[in-house]
C-alpha atoms as a PDB file:
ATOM      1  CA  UNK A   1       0.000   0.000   0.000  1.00  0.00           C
ATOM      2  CA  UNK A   2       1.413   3.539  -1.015  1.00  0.00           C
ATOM      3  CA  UNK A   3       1.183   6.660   1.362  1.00  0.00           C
ATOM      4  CA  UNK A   4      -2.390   8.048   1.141  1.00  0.00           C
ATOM      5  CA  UNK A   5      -0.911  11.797   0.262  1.00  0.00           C
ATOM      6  CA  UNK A   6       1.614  11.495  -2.969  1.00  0.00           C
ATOM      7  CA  UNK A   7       3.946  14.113  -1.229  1.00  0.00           C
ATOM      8  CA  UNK A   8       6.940  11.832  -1.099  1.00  0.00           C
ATOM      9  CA  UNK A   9       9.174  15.003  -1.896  1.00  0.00           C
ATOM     10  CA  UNK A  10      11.474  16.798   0.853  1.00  0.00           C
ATOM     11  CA  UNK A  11      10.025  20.102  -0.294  1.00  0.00           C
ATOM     12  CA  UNK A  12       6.411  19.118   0.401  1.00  0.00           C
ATOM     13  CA  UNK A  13       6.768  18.143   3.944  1.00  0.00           C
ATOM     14  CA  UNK A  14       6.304  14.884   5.145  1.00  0.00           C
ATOM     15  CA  UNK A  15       4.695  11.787   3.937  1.00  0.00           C
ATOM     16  CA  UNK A  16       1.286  10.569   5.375  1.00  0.00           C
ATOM     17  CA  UNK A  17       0.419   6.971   6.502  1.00  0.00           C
ATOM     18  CA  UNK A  18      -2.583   5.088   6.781  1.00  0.00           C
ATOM     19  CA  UNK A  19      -2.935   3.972  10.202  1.00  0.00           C
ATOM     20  CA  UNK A  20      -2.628   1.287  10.584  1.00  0.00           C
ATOM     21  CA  UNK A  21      -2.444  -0.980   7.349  1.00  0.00           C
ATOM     22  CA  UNK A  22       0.479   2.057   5.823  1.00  0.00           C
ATOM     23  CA  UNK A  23       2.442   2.213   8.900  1.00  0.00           C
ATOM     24  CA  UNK A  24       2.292  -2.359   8.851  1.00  0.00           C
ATOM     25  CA  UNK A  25       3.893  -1.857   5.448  1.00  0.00           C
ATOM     26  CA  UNK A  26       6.716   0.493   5.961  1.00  0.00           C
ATOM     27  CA  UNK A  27       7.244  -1.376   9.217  1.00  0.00           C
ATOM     28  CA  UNK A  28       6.922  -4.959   8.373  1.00  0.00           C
ATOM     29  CA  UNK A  29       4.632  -5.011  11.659  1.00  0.00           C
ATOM     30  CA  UNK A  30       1.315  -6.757  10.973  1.00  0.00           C
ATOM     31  CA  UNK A  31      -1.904  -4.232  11.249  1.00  0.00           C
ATOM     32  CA  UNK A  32      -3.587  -6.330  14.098  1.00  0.00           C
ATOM     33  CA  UNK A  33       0.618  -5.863  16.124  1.00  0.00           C
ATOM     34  CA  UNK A  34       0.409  -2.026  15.894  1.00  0.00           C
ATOM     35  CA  UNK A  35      -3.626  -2.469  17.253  1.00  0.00           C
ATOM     36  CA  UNK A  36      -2.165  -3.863  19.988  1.00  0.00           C
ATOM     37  CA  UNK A  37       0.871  -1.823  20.641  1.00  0.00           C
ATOM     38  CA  UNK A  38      -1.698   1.215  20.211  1.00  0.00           C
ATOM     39  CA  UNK A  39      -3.605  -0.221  22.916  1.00  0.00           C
ATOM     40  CA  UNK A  40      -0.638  -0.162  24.999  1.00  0.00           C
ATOM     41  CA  UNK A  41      -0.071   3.009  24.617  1.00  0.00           C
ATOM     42  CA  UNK A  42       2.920   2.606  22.360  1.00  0.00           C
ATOM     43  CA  UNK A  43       2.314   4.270  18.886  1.00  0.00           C
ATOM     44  CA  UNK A  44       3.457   6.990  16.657  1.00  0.00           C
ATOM     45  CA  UNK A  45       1.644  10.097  16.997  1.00  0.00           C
ATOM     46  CA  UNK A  46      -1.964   9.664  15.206  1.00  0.00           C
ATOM     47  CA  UNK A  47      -3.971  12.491  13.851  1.00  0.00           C
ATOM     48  CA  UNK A  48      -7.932  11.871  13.310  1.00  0.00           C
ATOM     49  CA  UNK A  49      -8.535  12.965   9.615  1.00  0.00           C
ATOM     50  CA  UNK A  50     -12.062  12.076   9.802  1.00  0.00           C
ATOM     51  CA  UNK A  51     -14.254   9.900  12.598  1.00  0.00           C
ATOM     52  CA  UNK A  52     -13.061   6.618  11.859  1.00  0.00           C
ATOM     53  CA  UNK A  53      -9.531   7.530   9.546  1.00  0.00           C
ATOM     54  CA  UNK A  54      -5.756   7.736  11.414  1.00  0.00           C
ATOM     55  CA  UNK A  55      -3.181   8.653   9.700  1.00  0.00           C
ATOM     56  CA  UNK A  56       0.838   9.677  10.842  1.00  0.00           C
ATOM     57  CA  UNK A  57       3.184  11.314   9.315  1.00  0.00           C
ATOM     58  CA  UNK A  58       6.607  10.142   8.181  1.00  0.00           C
ATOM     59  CA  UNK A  59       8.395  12.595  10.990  1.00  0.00           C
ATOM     60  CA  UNK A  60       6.368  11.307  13.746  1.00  0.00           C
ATOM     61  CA  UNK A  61       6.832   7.314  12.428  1.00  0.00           C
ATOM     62  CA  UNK A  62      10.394   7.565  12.542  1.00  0.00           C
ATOM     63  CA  UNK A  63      10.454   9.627  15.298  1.00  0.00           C
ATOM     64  CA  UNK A  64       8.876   6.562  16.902  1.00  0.00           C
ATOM     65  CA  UNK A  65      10.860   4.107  15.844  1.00  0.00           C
ATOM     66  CA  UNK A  66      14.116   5.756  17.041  1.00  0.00           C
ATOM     67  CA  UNK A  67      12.701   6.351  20.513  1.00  0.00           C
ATOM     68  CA  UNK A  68      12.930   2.403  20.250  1.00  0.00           C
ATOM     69  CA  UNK A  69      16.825   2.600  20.110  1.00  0.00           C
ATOM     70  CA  UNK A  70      19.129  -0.876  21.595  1.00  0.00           C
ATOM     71  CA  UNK A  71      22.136  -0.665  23.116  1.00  0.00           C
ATOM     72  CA  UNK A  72      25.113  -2.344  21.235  1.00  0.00           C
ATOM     73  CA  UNK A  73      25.335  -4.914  23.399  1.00  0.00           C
ATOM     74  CA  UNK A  74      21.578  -6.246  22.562  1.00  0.00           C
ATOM     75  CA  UNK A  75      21.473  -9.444  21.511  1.00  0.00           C
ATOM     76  CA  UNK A  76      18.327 -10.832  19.164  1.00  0.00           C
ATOM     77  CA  UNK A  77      16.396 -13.644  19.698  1.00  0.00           C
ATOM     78  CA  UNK A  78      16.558 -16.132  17.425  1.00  0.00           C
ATOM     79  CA  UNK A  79      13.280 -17.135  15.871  1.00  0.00           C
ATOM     80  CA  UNK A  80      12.732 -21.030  17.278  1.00  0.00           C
ATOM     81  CA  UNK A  81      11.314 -23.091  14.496  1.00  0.00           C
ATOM     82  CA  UNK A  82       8.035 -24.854  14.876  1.00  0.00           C
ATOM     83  CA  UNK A  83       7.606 -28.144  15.101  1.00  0.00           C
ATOM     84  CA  UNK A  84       4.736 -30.257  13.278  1.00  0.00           C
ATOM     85  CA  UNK A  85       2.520 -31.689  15.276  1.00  0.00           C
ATOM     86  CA  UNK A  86       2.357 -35.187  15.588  1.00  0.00           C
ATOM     87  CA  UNK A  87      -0.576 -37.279  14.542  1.00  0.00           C
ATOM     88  CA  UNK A  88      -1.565 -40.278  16.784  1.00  0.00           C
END
């Protein structure tokens, strides 16, 4: 899914995202995640465009995302494969 608002240019200001299935695709975070996160309390800023549309803006998404900063020594989890299930 593209930005909403073809403004990709630096001149124009910033981009704007659906929220959430735009922000799921720049992120690689699935729509129902960032639902979730929102819940939380942990989203980019949102801005109400209409009763039921969200949108954010490229600043604010990466602004978000950088808040979210490791520390060098951070080590990722390797992703533990499943295994089938076995039929009796």
């Amino acid at each position: 899914m593209q930005p909403k608002v073809p403004n990709a240019g630096a001149d124009q200001g910033p981009v704007i995202y659906p929220w959430p299935e735009g922000v799921a695709q720049v992120t690689g975070l699935s729509a129902p995640t960032l639902q979730r996160m929102r819940a939380r309390g942990d989203a980019p800023r949102l801005y109400a465009v209409s009763e039921r549309n969200l949108v954010t803006t490229s600043a604010d998404l990466l602004q978000w995302v950088t808040a979210k900063a490791v520390p060098t020594s951070y080590k990722c989890r390797q992703a533990v494969p499943r295994r089938a299930k076995e039929v009796a």
